[in-house]
N, C-alpha and C. Protein backbone atom coordinates (compact mmCIF):
# COMPACT_ATOMS: atom_id res chain seq x y z
N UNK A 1 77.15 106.00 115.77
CA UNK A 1 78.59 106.03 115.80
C UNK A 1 79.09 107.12 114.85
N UNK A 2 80.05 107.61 114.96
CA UNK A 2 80.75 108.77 114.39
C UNK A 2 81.52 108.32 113.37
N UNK A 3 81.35 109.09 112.28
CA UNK A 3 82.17 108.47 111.05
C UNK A 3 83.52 109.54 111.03
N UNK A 4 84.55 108.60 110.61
CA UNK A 4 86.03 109.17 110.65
C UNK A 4 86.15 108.92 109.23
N UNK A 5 86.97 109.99 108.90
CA UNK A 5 87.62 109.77 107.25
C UNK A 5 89.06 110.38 107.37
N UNK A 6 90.12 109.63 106.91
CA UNK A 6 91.12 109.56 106.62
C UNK A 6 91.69 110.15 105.35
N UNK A 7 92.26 111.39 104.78
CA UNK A 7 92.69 111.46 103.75
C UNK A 7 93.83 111.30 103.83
N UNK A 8 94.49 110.81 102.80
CA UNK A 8 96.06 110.29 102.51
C UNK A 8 96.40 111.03 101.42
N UNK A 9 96.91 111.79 101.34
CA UNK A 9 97.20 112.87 100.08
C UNK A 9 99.00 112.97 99.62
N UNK A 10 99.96 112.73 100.21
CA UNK A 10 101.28 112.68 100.08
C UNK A 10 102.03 111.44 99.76
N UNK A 11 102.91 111.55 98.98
CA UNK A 11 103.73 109.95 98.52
C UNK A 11 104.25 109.50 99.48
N UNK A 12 104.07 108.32 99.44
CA UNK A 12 104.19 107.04 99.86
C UNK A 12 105.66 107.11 101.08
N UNK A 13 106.92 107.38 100.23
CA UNK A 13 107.93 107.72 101.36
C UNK A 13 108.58 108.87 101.65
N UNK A 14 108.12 109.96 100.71
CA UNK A 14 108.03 111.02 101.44
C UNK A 14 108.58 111.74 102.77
N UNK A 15 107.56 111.72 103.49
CA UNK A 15 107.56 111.44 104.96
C UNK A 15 106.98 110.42 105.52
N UNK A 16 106.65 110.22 106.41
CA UNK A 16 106.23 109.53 107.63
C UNK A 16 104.86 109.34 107.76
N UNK A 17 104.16 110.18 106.76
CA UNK A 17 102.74 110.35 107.04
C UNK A 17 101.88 109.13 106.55
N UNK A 18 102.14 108.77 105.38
CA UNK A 18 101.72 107.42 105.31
C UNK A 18 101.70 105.91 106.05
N UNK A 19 102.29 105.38 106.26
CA UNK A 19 102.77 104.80 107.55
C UNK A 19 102.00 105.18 108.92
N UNK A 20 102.04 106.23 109.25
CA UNK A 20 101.25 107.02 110.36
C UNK A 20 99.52 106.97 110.51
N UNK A 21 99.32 107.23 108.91
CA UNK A 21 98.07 107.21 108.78
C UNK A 21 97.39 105.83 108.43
N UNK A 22 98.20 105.33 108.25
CA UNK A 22 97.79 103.40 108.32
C UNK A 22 97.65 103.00 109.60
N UNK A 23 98.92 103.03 110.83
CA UNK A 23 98.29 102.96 111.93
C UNK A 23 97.26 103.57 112.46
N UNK A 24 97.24 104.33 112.44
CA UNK A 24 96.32 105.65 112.69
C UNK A 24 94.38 104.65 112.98
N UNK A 25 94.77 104.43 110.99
CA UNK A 25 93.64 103.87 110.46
C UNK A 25 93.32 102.11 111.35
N UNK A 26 94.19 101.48 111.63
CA UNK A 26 94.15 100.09 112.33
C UNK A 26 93.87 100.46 113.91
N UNK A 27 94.33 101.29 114.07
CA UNK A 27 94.21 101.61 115.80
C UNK A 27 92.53 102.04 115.95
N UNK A 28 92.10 103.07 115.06
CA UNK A 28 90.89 103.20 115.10
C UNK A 28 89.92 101.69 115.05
N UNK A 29 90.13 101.47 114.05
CA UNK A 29 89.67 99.91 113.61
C UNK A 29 89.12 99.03 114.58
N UNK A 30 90.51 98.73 115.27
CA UNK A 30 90.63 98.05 116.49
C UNK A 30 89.50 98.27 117.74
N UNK A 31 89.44 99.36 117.69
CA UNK A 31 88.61 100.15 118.68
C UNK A 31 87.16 100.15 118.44
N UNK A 32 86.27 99.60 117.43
CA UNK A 32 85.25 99.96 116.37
C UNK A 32 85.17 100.92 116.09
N UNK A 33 85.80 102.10 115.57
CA UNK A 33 86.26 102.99 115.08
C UNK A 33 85.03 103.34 113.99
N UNK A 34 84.37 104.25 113.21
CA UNK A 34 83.84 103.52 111.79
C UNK A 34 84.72 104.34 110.74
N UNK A 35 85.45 103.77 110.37
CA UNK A 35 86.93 104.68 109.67
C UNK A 35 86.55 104.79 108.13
N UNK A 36 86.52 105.74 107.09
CA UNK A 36 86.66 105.42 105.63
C UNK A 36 88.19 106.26 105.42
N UNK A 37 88.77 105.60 104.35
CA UNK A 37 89.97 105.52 103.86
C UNK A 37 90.08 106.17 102.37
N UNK A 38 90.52 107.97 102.38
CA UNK A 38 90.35 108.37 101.08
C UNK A 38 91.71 108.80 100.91
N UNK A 39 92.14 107.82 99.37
CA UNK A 39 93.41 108.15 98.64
C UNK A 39 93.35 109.46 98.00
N UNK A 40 94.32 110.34 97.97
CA UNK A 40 93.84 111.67 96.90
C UNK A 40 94.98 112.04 96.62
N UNK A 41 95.75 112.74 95.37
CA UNK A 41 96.72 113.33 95.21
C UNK A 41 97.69 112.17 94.98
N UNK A 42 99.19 112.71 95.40
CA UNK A 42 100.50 111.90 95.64
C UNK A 42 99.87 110.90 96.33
N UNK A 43 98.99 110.95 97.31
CA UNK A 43 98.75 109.73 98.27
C UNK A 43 98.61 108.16 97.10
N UNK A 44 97.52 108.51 96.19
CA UNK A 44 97.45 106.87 95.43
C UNK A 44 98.29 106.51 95.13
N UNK A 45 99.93 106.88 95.04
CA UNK A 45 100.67 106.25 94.51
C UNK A 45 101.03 104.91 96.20
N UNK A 46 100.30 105.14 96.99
CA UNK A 46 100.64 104.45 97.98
C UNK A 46 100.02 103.16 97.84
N UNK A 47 99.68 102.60 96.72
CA UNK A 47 98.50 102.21 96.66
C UNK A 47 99.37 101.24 95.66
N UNK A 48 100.39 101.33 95.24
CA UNK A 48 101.13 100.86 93.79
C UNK A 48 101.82 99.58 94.29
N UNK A 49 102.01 98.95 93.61
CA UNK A 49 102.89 97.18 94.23
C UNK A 49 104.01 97.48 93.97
N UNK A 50 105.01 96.88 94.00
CA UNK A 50 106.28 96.24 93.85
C UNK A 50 106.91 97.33 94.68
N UNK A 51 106.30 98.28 95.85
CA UNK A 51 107.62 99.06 96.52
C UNK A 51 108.51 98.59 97.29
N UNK A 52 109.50 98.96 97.57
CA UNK A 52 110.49 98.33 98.15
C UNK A 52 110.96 99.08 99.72
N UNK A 53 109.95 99.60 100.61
CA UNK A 53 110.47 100.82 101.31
C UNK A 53 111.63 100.28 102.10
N UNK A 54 112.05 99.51 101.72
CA UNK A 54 112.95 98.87 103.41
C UNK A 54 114.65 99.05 102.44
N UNK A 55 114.67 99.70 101.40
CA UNK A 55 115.74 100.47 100.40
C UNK A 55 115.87 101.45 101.13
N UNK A 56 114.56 102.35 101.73
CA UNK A 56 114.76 103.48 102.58
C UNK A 56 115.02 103.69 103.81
N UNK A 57 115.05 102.65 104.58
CA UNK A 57 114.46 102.07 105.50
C UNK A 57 113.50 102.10 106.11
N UNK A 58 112.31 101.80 105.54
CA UNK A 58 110.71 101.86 105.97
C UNK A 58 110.07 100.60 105.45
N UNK A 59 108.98 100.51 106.26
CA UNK A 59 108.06 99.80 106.12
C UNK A 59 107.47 99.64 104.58
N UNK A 60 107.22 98.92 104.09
CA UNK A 60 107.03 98.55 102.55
C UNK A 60 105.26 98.73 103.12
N UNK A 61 105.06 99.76 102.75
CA UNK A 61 102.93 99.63 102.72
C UNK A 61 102.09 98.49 102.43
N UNK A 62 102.93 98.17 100.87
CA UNK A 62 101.95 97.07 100.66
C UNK A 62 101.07 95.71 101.81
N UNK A 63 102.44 95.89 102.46
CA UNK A 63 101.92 94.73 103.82
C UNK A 63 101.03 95.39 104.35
N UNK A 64 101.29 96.62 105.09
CA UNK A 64 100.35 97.43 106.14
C UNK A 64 98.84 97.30 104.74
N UNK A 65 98.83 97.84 104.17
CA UNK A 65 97.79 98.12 103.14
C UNK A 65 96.86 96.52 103.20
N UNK A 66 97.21 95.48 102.99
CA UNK A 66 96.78 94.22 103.07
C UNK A 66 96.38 93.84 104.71
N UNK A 67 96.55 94.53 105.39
CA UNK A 67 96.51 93.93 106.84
C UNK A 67 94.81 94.59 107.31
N UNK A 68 94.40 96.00 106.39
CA UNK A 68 93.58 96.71 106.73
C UNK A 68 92.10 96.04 107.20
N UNK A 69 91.92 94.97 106.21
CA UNK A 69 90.45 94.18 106.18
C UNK A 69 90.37 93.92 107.27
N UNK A 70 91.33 92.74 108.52
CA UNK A 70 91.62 92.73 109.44
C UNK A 70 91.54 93.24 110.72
N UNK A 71 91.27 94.43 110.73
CA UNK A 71 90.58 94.98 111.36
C UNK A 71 89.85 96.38 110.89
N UNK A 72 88.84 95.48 110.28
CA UNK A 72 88.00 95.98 109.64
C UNK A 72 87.35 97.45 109.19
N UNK A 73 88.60 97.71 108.50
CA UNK A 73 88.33 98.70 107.44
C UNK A 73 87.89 98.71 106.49
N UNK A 74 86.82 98.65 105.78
CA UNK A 74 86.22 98.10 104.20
C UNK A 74 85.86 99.47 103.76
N UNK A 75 86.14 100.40 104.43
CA UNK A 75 85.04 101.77 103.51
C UNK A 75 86.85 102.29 102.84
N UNK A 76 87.15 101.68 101.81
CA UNK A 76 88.90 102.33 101.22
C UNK A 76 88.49 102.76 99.92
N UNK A 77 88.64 104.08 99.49
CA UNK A 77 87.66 104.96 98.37
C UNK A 77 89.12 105.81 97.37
N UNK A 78 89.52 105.95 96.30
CA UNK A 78 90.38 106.73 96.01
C UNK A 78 90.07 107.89 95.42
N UNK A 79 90.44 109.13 94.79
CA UNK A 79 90.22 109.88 94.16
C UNK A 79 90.11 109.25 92.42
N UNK A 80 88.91 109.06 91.54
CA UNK A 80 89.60 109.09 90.11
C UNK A 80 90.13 109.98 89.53
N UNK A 81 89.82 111.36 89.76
CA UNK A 81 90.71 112.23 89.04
C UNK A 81 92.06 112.29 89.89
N UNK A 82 92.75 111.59 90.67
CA UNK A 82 93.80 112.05 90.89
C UNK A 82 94.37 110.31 90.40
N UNK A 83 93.54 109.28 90.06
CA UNK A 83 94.18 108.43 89.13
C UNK A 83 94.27 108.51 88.03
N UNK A 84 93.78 108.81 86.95
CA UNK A 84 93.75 109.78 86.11
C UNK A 84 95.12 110.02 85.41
N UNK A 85 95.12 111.63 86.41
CA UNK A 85 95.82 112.49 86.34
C UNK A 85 97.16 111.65 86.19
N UNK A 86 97.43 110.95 87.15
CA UNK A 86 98.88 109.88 86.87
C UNK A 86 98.51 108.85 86.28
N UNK A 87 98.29 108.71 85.36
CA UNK A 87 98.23 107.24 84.55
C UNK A 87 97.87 105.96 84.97
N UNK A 88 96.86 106.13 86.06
CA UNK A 88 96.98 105.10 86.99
C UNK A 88 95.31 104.39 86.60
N UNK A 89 95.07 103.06 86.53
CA UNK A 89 93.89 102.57 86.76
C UNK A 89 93.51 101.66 88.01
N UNK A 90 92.37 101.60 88.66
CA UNK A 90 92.35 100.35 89.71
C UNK A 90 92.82 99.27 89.22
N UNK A 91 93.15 98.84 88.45
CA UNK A 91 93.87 97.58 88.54
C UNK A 91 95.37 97.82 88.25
N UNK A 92 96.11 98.79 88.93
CA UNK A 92 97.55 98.78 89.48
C UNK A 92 97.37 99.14 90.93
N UNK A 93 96.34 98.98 91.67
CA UNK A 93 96.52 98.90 92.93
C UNK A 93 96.51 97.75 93.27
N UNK A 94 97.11 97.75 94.75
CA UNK A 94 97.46 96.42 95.51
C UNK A 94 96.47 96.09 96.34
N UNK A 95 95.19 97.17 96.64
CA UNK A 95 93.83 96.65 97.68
C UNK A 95 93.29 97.13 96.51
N UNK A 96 91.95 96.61 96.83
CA UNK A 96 90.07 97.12 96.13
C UNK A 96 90.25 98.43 96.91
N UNK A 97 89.98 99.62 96.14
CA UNK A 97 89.44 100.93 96.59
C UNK A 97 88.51 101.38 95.49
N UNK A 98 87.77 101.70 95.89
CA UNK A 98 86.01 102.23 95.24
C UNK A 98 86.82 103.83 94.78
N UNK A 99 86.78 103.59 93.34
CA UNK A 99 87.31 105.15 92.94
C UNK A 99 85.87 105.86 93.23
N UNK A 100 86.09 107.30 93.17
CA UNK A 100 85.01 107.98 93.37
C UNK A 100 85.42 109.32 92.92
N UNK A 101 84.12 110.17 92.50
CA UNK A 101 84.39 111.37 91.70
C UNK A 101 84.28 112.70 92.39
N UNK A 102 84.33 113.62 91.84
CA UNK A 102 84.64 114.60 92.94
C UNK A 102 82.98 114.90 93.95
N UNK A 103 82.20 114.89 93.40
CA UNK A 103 80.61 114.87 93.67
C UNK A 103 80.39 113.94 95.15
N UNK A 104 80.90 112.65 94.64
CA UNK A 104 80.85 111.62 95.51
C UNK A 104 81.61 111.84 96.83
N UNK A 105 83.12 112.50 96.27
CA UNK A 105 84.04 112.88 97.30
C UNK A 105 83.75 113.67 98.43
N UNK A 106 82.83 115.26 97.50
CA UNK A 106 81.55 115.96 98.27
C UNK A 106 81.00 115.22 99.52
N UNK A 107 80.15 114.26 99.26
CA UNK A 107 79.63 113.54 99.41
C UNK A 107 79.92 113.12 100.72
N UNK A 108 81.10 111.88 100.66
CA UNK A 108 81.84 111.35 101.81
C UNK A 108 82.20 112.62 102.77
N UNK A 109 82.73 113.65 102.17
CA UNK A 109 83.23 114.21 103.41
C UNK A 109 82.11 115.14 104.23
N UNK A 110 80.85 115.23 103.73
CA UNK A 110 79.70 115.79 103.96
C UNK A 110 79.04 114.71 105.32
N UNK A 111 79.13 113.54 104.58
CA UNK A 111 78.53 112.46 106.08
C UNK A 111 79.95 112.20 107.09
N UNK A 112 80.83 112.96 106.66
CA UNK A 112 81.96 112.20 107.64
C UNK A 112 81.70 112.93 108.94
N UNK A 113 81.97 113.00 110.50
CA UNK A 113 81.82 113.93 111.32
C UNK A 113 83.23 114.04 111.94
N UNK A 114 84.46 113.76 111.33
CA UNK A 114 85.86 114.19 111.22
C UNK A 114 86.48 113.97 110.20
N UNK A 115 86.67 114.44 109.68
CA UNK A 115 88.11 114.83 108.55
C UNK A 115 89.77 114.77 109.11
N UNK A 116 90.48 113.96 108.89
CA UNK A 116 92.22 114.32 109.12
C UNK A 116 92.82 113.53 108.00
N UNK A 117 93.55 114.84 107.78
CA UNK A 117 94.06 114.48 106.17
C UNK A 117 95.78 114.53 106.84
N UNK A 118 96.67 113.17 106.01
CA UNK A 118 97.81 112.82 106.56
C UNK A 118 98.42 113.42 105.17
């Protein structure tokens, strides 16, 4: 089976791309897809609790983000240097994501056999 990787690199409401790339990520899923899920950049802040997107009128992630296991997405990986960089530790995210370093990052996108970065 073909491995898909997802990068999420842009904030949260931004645009549209987040949101997009969550379905994106469940539709594959659905399908047996074999999807991994990499936070990087602005993207981890998508990753943060208490948002409120429906102030903007959007979809609040946190739900979509919790729905992922479900159809079974488990490979969800973030950048650490881009948690880091914002003050951020895994435990202000709202899912388990396997931080990973840039080597590792190498790595993933080396076995992936598509790349689409949202």
């Amino acid at each position: 089976m073909k491995q898909l990787t997802l990068i999420n690199s842009s904030s949260p409401y931004q645009t549209g791309n987040a949101q997009e790339s969550l379905d994106f990520v469940m539709v594959a899923g659905t399908f047996g897809q074999a999807v991994s899920l990499l936070f990087m950049g602005d993207g981890v802040f998508q990753l943060l609790g208490n948002q409120q997107g429906k102030i903007i009128g959007r979809k609040t992630l946190s739900k979509t983000l919790a729905a992922l296991e479900f159809y079974d997405v488990d490979d969800i990986y973030v950048c650490a240097q881009s948690l880091s960089q914002r003050y951020l530790n895994t435990n202000d995210l709202v899912i388990t994501a396997k931080p990973l370093q840039a080597s590792e990052i190498q790595q993933l996108f080396a076995n992936s056999d598509q790349l689409i970065r949202f």
